[in-house]
C-alpha atoms as a PDB file:
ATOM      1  CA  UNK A   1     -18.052 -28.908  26.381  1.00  0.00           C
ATOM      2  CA  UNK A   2     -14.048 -28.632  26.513  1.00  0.00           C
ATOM      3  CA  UNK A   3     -14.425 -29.244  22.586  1.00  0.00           C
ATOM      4  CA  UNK A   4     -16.731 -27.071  21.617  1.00  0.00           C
ATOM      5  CA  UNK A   5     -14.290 -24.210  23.836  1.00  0.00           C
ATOM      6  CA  UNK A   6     -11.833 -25.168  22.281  1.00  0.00           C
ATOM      7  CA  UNK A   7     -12.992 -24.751  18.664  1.00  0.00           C
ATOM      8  CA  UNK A   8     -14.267 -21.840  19.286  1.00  0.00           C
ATOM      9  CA  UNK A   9     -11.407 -20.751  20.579  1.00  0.00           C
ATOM     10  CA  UNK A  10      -9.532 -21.721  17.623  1.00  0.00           C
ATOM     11  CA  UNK A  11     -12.157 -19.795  15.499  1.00  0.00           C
ATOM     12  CA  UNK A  12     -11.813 -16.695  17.346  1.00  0.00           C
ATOM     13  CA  UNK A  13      -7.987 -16.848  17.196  1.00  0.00           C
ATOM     14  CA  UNK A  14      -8.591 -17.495  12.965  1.00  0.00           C
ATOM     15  CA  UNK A  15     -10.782 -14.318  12.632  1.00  0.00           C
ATOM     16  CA  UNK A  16      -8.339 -12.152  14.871  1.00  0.00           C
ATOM     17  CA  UNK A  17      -5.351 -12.744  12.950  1.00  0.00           C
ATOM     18  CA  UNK A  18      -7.674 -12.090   9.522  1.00  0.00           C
ATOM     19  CA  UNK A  19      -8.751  -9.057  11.199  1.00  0.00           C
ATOM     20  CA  UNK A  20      -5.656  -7.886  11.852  1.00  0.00           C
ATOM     21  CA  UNK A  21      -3.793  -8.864   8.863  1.00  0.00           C
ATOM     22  CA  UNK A  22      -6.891  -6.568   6.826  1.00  0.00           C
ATOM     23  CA  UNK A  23      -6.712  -3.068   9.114  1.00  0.00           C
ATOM     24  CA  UNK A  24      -2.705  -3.134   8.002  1.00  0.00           C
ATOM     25  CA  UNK A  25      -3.014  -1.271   5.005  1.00  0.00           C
ATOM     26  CA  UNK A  26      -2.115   2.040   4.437  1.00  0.00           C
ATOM     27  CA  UNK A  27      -3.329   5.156   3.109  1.00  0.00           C
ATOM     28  CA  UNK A  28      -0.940   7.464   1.284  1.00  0.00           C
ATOM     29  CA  UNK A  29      -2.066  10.730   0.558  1.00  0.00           C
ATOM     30  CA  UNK A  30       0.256  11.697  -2.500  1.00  0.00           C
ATOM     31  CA  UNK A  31       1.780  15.129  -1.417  1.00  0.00           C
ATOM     32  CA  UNK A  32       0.673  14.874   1.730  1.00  0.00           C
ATOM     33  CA  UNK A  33      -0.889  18.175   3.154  1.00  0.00           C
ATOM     34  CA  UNK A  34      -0.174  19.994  -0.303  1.00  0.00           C
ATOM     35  CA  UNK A  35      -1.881  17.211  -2.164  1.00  0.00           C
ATOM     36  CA  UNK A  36      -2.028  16.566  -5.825  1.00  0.00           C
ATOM     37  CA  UNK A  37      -0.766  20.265  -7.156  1.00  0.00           C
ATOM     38  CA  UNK A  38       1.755  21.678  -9.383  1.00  0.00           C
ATOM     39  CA  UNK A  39       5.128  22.234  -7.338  1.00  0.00           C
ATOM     40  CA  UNK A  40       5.278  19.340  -5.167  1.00  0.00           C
ATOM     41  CA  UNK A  41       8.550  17.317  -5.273  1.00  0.00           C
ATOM     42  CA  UNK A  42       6.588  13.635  -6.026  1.00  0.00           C
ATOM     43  CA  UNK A  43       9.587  11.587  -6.391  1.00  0.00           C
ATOM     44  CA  UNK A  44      11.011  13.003  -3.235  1.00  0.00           C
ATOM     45  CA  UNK A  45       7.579  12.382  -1.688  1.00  0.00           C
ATOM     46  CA  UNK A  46       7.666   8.688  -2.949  1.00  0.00           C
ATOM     47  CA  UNK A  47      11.168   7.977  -1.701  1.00  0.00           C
ATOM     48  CA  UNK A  48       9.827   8.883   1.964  1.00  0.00           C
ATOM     49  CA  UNK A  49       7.416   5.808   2.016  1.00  0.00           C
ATOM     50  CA  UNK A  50       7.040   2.403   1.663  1.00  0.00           C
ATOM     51  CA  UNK A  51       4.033   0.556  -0.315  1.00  0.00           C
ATOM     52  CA  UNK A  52       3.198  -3.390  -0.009  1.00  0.00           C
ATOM     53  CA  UNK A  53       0.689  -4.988  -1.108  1.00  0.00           C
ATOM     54  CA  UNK A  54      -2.795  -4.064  -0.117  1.00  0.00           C
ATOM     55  CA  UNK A  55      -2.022  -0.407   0.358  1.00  0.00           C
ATOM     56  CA  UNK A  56      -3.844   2.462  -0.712  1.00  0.00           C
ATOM     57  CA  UNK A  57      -2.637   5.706  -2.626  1.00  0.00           C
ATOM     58  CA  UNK A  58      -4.897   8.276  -2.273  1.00  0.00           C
ATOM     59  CA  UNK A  59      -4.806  11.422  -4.791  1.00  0.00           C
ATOM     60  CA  UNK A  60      -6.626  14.941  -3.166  1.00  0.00           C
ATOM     61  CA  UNK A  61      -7.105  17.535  -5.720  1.00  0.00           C
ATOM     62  CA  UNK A  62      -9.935  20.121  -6.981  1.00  0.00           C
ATOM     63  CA  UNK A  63     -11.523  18.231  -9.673  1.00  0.00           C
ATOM     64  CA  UNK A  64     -12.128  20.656 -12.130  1.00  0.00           C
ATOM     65  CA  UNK A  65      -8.317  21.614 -12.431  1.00  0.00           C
ATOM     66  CA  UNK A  66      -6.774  18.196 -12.114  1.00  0.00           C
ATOM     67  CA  UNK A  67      -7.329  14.095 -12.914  1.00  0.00           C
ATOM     68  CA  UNK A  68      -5.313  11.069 -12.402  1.00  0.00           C
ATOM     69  CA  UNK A  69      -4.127   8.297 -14.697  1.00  0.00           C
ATOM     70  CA  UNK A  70      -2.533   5.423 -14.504  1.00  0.00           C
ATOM     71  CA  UNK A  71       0.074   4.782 -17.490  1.00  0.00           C
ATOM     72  CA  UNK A  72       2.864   2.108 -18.211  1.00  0.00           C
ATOM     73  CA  UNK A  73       6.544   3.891 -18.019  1.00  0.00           C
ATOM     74  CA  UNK A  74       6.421   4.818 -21.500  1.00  0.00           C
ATOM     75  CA  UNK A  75       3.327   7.177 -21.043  1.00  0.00           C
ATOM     76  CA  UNK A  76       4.960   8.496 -17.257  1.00  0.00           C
ATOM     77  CA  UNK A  77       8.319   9.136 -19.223  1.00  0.00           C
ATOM     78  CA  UNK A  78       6.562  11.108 -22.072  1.00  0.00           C
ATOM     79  CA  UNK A  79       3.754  12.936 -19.898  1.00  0.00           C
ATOM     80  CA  UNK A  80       1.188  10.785 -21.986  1.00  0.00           C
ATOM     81  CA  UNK A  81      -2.296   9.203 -21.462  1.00  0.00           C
ATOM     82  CA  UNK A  82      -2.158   6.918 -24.212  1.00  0.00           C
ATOM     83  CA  UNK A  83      -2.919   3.377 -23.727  1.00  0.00           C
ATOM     84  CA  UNK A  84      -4.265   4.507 -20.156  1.00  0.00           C
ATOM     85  CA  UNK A  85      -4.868   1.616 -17.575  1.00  0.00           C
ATOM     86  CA  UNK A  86      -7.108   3.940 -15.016  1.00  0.00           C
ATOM     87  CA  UNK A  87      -8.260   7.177 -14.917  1.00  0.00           C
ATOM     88  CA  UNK A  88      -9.693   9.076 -11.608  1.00  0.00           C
ATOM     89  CA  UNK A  89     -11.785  12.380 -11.710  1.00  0.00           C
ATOM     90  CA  UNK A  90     -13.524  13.143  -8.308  1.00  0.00           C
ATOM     91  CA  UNK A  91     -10.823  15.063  -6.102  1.00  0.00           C
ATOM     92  CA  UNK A  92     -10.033  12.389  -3.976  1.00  0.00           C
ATOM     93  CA  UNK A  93      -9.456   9.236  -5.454  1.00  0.00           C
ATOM     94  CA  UNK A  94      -8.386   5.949  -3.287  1.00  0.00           C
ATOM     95  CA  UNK A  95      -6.862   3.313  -5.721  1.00  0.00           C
ATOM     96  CA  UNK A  96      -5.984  -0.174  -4.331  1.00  0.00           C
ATOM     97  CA  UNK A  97      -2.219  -1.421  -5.164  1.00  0.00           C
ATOM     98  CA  UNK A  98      -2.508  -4.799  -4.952  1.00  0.00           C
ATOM     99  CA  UNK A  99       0.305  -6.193  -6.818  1.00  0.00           C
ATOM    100  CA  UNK A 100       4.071  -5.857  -5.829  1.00  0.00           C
ATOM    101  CA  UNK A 101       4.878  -4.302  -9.066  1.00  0.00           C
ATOM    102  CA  UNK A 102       5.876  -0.112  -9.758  1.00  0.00           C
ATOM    103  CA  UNK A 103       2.772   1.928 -10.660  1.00  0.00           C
ATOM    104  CA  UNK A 104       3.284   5.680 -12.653  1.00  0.00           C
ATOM    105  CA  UNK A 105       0.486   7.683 -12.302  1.00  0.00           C
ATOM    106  CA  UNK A 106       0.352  11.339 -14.032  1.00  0.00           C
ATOM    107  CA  UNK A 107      -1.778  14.410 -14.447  1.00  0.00           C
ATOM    108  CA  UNK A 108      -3.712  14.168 -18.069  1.00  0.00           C
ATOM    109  CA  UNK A 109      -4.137  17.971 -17.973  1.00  0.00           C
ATOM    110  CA  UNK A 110      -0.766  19.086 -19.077  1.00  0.00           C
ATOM    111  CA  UNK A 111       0.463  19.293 -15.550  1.00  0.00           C
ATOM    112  CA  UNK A 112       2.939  16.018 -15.759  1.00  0.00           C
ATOM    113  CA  UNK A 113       4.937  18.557 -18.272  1.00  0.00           C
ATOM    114  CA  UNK A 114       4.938  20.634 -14.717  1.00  0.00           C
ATOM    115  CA  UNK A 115       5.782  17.670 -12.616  1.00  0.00           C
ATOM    116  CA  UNK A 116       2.481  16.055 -11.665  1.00  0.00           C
ATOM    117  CA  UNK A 117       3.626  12.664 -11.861  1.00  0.00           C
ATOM    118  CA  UNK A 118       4.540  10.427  -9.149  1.00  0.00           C
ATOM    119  CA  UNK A 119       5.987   6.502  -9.440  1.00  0.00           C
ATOM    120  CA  UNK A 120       5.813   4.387  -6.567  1.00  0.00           C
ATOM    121  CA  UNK A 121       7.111   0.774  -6.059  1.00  0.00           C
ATOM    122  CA  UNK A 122       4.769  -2.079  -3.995  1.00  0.00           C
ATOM    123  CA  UNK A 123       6.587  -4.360  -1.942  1.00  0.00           C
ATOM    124  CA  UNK A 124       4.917  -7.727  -1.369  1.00  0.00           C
ATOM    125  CA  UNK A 125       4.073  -8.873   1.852  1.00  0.00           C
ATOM    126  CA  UNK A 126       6.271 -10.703   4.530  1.00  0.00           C
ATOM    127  CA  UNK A 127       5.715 -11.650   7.715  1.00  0.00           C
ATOM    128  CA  UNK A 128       8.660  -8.987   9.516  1.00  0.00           C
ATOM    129  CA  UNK A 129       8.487  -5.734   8.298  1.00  0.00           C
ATOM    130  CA  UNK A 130      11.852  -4.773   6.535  1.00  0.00           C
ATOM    131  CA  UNK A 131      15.066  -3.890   8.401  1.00  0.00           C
ATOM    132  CA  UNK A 132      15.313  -0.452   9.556  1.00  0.00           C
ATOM    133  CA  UNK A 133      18.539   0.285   8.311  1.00  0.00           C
ATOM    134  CA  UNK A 134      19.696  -0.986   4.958  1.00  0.00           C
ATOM    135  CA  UNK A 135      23.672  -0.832   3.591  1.00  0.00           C
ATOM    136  CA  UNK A 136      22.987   1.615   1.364  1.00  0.00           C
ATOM    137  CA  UNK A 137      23.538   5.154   2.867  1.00  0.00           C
ATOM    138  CA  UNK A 138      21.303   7.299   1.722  1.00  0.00           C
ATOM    139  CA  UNK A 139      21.521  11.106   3.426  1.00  0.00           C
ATOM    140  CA  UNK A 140      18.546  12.212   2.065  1.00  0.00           C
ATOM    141  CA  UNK A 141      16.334   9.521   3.588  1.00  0.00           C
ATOM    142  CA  UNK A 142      15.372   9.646   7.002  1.00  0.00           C
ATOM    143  CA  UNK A 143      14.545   6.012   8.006  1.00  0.00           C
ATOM    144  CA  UNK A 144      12.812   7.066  11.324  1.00  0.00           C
ATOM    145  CA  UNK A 145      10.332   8.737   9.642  1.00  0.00           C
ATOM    146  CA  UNK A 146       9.271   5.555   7.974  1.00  0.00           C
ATOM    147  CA  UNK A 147       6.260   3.258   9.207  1.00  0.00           C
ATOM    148  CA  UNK A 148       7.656  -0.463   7.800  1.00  0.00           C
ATOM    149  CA  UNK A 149       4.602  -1.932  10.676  1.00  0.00           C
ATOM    150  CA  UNK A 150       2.548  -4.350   8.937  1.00  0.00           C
ATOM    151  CA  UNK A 151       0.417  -7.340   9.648  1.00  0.00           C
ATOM    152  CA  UNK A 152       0.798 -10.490   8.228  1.00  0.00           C
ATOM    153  CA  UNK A 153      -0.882 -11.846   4.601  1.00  0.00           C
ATOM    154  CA  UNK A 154      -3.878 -13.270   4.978  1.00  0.00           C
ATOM    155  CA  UNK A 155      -2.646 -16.653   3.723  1.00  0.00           C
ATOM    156  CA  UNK A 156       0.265 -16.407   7.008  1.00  0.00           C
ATOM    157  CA  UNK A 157      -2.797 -15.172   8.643  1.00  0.00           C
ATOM    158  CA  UNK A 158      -4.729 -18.688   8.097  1.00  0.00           C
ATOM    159  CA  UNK A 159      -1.587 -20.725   8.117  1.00  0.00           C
ATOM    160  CA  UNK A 160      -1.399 -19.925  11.727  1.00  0.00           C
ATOM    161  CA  UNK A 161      -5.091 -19.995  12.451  1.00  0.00           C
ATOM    162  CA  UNK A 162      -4.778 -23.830  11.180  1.00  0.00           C
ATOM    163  CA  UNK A 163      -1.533 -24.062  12.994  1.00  0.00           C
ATOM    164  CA  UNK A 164      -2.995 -23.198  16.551  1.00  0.00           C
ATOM    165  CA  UNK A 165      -6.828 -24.619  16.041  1.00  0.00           C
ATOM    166  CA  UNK A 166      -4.299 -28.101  15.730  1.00  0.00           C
ATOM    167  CA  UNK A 167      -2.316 -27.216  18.682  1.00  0.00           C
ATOM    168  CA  UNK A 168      -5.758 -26.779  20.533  1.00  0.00           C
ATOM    169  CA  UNK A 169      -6.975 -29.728  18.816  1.00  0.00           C
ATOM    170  CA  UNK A 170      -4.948 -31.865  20.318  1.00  0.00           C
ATOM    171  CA  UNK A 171      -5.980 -31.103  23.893  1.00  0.00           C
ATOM    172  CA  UNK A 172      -9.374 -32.688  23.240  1.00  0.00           C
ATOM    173  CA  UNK A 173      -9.578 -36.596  23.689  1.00  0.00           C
END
């Protein structure tokens, strides 16, 4: 009986962590309350937050004005959809970053010539969120408006489900 606890145990512990390390994602709505529109400041909207992994950015615009796409640099720079690697369409758009890489995403209307276009950089993972104060000073950056909580990766997340189903493990005889 004090086995079968005890793995259970374990496997609770295991699917807790992976639970936890998968409802740590974020949602960013680009522009925030003003959305995807002509006249937002993206870039200063971008330096206000912090992407990892496994994040969402989520783009909320009237469809038939607007669209999405994402381009390499070369196509952000020059307001251009050529060579396109996604394009979105339905007013609200969720795309997945899930690689620690920077993504450039513009407007293929002729609104990235009017500043609809927004780059953001994904940080990987860790297992402690980021310092809260970094030695740059930056005045126009307000670090306590910044969320930097995050779970851990789901392989951390089954490293220490492994770790402590041993640790029980070695209570039974």
């Amino acid at each position: 009986m004090f086995t079968s606890l005890s793995a259970t145990a374990g496997l609770l512990s295991v699917l807790l962590l992976l639970f936890i390390a998968s409802v740590s994602a974020t949602d960013h709505i680009v522009g925030a309350k003003k959305g995807w529109n002509p006249g937002v400041n993206y870039t200063l909207w971008a330096n206000n937050h912090i992407f990892f992994v496994n994040d969402f950015i989520s783009f909320r615009y009237q469809k038939t004005q607007y669209n999405v796409f994402e381009v390499n640099q070369t196509g952000y720079d020059n307001c251009t959809t050529e060579g396109a690697i996604g394009n979105w369409s339905s007013g609200k758009d969720f795309i997945l970053l899930d690689k620690a890489r920077r993504y450039y995403f513009i407007c293929g209307n002729g609104q990235c010539f009017n500043g609809m276009k927004v780059s953001v950089l994904v940080h990987p993972l860790a297992l402690a969120p980021p310092p809260l104060h970094s030695n740059h000073s930056n005045s126009n950056k307000s670090n306590a408006s910044l969320s930097l909580k995050k779970g851990p990766s789901l392989p951390a997340a089954f490293v220490a489900g492994v770790v402590m189903m041993g640790f029980l493990g070695s209570f039974i005889v």
